[in-house]
PDB file of N, CA and C in Angstrom:
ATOM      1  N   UNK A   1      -0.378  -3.985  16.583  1.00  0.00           N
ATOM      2  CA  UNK A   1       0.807  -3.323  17.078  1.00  0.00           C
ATOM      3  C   UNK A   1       2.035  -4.175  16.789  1.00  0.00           C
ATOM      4  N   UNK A   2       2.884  -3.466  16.552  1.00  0.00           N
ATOM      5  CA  UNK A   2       4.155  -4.467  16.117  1.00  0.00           C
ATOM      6  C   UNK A   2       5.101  -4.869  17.248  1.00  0.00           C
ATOM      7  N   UNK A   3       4.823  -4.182  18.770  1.00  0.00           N
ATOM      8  CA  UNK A   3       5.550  -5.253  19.561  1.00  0.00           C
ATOM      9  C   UNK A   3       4.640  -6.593  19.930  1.00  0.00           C
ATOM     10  N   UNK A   4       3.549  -6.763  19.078  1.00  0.00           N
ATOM     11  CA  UNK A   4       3.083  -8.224  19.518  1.00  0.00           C
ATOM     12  C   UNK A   4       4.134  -8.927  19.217  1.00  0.00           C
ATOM     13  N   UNK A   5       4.284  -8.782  17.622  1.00  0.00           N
ATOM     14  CA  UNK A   5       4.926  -9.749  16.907  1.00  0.00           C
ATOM     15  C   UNK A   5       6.781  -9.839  17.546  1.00  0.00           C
ATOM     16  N   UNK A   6       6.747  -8.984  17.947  1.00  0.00           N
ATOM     17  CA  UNK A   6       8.258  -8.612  18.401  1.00  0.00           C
ATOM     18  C   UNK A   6       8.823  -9.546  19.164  1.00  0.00           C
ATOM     19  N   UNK A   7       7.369  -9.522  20.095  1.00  0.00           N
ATOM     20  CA  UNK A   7       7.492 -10.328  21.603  1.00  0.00           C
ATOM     21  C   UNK A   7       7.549 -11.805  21.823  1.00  0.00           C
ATOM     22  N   UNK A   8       7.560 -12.532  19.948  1.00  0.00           N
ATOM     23  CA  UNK A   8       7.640 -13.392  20.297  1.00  0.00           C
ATOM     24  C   UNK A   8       9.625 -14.050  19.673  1.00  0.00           C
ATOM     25  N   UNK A   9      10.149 -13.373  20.047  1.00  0.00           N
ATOM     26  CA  UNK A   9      11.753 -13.455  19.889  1.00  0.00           C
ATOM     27  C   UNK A   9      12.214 -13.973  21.650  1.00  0.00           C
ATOM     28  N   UNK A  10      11.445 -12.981  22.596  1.00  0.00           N
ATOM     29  CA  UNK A  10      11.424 -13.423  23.833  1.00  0.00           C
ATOM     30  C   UNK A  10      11.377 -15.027  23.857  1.00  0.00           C
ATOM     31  N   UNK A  11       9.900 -15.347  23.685  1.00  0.00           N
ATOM     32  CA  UNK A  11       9.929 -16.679  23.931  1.00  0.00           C
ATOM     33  C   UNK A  11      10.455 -17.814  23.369  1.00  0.00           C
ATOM     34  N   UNK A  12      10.770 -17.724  22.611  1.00  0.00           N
ATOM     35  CA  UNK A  12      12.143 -18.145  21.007  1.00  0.00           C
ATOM     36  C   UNK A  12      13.085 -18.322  22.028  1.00  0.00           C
ATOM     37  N   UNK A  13      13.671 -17.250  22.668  1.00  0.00           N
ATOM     38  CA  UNK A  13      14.978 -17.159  22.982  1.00  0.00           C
ATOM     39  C   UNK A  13      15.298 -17.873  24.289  1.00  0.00           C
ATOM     40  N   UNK A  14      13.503 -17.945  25.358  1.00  0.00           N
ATOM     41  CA  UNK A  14      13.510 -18.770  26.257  1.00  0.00           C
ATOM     42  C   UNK A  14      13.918 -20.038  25.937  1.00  0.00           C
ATOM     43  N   UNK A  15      12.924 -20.435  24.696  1.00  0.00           N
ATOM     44  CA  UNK A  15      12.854 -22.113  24.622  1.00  0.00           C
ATOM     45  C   UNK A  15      14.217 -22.647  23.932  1.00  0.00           C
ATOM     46  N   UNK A  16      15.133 -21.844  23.054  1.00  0.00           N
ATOM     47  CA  UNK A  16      16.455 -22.635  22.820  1.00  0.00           C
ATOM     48  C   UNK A  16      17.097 -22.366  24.000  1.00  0.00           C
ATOM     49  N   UNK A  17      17.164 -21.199  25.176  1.00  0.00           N
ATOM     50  CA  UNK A  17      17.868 -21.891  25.724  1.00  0.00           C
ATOM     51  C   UNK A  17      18.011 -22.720  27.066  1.00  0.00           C
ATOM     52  N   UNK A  18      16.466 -23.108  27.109  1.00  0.00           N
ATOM     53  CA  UNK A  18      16.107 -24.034  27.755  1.00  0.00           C
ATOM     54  C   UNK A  18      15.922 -25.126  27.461  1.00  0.00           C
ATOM     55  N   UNK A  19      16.006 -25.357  25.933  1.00  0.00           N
ATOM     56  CA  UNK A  19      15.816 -26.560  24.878  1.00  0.00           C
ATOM     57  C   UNK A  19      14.801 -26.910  25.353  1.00  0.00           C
ATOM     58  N   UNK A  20      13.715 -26.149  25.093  1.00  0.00           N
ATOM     59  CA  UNK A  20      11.794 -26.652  25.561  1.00  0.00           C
ATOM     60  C   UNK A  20      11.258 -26.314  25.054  1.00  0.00           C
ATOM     61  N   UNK A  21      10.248 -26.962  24.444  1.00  0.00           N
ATOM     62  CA  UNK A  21       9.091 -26.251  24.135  1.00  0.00           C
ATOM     63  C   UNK A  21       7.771 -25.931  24.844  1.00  0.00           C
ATOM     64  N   UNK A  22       8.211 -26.181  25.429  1.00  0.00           N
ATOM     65  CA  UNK A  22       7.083 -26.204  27.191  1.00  0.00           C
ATOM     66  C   UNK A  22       7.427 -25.009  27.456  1.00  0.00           C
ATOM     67  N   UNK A  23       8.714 -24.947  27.552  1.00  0.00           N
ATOM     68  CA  UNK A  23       9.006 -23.171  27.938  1.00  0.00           C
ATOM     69  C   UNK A  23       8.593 -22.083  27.212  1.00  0.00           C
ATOM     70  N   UNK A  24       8.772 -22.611  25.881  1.00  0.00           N
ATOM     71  CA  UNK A  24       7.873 -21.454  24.600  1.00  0.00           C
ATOM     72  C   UNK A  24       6.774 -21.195  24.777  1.00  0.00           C
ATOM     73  N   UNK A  25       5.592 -21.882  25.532  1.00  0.00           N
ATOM     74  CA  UNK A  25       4.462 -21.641  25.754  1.00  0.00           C
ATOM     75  C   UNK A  25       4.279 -20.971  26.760  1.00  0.00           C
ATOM     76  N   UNK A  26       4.864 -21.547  27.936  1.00  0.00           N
ATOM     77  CA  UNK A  26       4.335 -20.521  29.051  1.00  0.00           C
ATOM     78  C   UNK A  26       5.023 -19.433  29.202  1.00  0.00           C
ATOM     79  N   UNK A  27       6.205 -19.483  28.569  1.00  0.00           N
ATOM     80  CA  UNK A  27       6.371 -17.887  28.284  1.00  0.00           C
ATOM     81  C   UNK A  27       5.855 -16.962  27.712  1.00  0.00           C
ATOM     82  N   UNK A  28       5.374 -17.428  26.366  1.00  0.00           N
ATOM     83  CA  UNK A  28       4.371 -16.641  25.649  1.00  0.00           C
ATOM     84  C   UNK A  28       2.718 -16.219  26.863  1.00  0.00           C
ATOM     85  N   UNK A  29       2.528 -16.869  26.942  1.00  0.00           N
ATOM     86  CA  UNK A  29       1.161 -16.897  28.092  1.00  0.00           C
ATOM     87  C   UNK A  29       1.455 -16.039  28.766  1.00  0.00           C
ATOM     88  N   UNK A  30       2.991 -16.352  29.422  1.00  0.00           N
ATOM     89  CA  UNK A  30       2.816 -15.073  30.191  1.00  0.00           C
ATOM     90  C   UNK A  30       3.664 -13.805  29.686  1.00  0.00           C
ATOM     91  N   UNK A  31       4.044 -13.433  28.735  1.00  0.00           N
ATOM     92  CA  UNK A  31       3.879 -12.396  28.193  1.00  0.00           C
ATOM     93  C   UNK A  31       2.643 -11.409  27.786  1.00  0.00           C
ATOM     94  N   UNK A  32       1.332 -12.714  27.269  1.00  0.00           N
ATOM     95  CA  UNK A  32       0.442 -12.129  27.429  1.00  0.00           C
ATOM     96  C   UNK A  32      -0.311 -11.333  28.512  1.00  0.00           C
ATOM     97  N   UNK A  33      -0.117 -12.852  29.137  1.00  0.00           N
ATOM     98  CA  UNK A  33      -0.880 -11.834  30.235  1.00  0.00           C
ATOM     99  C   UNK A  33      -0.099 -10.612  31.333  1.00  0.00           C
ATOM    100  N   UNK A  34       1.216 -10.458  30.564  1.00  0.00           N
ATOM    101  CA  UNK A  34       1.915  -9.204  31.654  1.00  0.00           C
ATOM    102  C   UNK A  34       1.332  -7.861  30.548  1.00  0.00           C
ATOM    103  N   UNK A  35       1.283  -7.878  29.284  1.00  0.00           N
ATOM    104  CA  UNK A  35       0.595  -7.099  28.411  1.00  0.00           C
ATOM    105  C   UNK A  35      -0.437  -6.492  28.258  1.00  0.00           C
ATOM    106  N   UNK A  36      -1.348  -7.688  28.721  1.00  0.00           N
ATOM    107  CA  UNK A  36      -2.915  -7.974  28.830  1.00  0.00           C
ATOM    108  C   UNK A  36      -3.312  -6.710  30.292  1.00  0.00           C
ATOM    109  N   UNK A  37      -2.720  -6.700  31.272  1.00  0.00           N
ATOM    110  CA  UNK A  37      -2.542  -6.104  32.749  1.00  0.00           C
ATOM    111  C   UNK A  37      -3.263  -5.044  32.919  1.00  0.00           C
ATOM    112  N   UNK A  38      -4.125  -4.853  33.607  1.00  0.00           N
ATOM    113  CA  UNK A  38      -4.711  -3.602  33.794  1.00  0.00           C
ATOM    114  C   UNK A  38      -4.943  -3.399  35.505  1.00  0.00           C
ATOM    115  N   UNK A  39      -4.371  -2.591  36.123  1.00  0.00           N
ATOM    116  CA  UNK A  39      -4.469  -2.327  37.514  1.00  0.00           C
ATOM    117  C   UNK A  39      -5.565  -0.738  37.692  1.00  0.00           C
ATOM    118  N   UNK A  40      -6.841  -1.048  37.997  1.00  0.00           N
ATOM    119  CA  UNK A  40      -7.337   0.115  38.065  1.00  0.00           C
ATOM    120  C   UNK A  40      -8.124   0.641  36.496  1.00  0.00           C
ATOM    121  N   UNK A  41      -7.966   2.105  36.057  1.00  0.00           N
ATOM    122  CA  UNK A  41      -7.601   2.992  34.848  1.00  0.00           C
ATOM    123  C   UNK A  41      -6.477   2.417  34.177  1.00  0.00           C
ATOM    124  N   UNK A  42      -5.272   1.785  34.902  1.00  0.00           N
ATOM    125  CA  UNK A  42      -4.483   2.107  34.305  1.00  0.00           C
ATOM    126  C   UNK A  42      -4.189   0.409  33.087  1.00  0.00           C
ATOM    127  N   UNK A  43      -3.671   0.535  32.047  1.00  0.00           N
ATOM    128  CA  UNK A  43      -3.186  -0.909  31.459  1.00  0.00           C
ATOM    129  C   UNK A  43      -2.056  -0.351  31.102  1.00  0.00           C
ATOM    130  N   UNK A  44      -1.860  -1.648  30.508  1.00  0.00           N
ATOM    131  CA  UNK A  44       0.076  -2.055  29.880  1.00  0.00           C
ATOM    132  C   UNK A  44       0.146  -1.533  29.005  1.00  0.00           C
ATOM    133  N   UNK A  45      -1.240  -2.386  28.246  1.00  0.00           N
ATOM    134  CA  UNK A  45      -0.648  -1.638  26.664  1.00  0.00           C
ATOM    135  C   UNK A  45      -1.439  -0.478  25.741  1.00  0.00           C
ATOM    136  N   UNK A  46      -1.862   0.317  26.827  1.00  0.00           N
ATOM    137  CA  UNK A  46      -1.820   1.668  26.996  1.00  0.00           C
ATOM    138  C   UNK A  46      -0.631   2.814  26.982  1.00  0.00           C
ATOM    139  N   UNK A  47       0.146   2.362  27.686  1.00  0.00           N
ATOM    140  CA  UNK A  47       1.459   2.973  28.129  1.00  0.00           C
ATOM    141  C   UNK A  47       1.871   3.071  26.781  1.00  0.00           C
ATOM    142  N   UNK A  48       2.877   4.410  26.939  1.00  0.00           N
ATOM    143  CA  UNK A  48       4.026   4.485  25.998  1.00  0.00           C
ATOM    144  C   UNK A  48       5.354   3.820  26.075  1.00  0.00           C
ATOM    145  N   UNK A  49       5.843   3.799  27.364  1.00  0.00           N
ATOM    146  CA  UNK A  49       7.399   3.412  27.459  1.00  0.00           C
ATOM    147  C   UNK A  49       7.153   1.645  27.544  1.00  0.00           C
ATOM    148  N   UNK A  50       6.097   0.907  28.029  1.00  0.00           N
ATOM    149  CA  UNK A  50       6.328  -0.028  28.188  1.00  0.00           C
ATOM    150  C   UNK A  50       6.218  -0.772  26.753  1.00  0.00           C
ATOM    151  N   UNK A  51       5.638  -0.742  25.565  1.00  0.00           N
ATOM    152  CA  UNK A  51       5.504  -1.365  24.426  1.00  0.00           C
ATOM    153  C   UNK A  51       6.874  -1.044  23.835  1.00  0.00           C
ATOM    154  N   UNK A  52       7.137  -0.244  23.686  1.00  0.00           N
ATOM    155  CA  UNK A  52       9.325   0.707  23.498  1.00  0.00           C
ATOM    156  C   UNK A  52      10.238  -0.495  24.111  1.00  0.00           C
ATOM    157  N   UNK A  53      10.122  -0.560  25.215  1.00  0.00           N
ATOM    158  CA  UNK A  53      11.087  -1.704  26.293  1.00  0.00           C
ATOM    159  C   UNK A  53      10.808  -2.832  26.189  1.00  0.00           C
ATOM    160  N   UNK A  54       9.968  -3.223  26.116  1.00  0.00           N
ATOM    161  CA  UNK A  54       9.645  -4.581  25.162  1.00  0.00           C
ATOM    162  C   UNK A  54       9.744  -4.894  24.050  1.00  0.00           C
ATOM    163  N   UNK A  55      10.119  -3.953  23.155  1.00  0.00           N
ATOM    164  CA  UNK A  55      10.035  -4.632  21.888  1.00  0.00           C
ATOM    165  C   UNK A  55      11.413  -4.019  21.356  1.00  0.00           C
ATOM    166  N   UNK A  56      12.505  -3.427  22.535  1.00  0.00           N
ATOM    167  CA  UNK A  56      13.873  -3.239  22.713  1.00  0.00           C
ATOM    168  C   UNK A  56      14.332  -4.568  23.230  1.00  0.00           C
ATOM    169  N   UNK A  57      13.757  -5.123  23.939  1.00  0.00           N
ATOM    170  CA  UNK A  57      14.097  -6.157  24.656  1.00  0.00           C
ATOM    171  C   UNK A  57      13.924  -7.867  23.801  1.00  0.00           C
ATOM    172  N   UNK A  58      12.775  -7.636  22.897  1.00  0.00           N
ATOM    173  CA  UNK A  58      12.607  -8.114  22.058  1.00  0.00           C
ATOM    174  C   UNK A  58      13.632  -8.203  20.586  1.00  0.00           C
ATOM    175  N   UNK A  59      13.869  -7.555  20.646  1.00  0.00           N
ATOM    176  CA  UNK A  59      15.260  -7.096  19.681  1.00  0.00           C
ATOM    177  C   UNK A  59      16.165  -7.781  19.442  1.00  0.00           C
ATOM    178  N   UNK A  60      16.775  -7.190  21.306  1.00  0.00           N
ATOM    179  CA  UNK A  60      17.539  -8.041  21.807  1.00  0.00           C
ATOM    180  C   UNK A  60      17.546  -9.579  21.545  1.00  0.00           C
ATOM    181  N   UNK A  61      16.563 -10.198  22.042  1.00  0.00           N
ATOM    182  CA  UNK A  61      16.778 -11.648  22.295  1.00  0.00           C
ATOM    183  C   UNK A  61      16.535 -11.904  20.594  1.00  0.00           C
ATOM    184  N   UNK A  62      16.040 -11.547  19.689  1.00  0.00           N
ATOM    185  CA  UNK A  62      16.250 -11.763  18.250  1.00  0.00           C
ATOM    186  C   UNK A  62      18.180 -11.979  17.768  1.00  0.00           C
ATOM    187  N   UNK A  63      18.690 -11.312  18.255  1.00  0.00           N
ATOM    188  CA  UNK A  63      19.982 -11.147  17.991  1.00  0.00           C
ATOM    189  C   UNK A  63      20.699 -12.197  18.439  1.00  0.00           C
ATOM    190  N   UNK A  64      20.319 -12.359  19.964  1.00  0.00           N
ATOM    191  CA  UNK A  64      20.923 -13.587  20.324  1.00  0.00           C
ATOM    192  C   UNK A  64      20.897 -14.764  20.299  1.00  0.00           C
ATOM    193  N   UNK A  65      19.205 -14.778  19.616  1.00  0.00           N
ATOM    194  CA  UNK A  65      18.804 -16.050  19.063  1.00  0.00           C
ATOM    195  C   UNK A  65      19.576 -16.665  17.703  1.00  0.00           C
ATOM    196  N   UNK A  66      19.219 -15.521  17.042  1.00  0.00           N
ATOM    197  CA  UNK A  66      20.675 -15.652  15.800  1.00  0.00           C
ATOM    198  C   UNK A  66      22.101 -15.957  15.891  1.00  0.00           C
ATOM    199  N   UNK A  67      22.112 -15.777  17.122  1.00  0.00           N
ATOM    200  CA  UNK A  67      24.315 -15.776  17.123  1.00  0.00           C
ATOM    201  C   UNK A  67      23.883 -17.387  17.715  1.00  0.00           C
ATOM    202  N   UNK A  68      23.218 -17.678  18.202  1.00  0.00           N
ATOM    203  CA  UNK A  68      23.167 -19.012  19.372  1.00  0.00           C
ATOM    204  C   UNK A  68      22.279 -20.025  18.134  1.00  0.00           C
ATOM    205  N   UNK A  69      21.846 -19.589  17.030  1.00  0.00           N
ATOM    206  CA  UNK A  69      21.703 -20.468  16.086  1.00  0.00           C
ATOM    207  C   UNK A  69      22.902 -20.479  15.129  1.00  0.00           C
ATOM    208  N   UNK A  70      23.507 -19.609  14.875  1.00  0.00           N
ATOM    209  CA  UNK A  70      24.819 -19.473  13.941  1.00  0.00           C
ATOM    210  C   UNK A  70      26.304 -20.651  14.664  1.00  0.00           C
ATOM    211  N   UNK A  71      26.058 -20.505  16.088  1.00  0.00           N
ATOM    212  CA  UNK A  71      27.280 -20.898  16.691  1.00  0.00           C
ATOM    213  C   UNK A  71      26.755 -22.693  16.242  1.00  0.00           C
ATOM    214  N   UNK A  72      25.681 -22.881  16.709  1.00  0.00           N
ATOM    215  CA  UNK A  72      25.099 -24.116  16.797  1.00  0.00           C
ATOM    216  C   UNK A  72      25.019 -25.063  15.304  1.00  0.00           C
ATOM    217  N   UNK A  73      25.327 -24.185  14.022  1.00  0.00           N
ATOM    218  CA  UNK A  73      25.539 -25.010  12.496  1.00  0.00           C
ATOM    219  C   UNK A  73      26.906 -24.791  12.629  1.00  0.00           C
TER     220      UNK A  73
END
């Protein structure tokens, strides 16, 4: 699925601007495991709207990762 790959702009975007790489990890982790989620019948990445909003959101922090690397050369 292509918001895997999406999802990792999120944690990108954590760790510059937390300047960590500690943060890149456990963000990723727990991206997984909010993905991974299954309550019941129901899972995450099952859903329609939630893989959409994540990988909108994912987008997002791609963009801003770019302007916040552009400002930074």
């Amino acid at each position: 699925m292509a918001y895997f790959s999406s999802m990792s702009f999120i944690a990108l975007f954590v760790g510059m601007v937390m300047k960590s790489s500690k943060a890149v990890i456990i963000t990723s982790f727990l991206l997984i495991f909010l993905t991974q989620a299954n309550v019941g019948d129901f899972t995450m990445a099952d859903s329609v709207v939630f893989p959409l909003v994540l990988t909108a959101v994912s987008f997002g922090f791609a963009v801003l990762s770019i302007y916040k690397w552009k400002i930074r050369i």
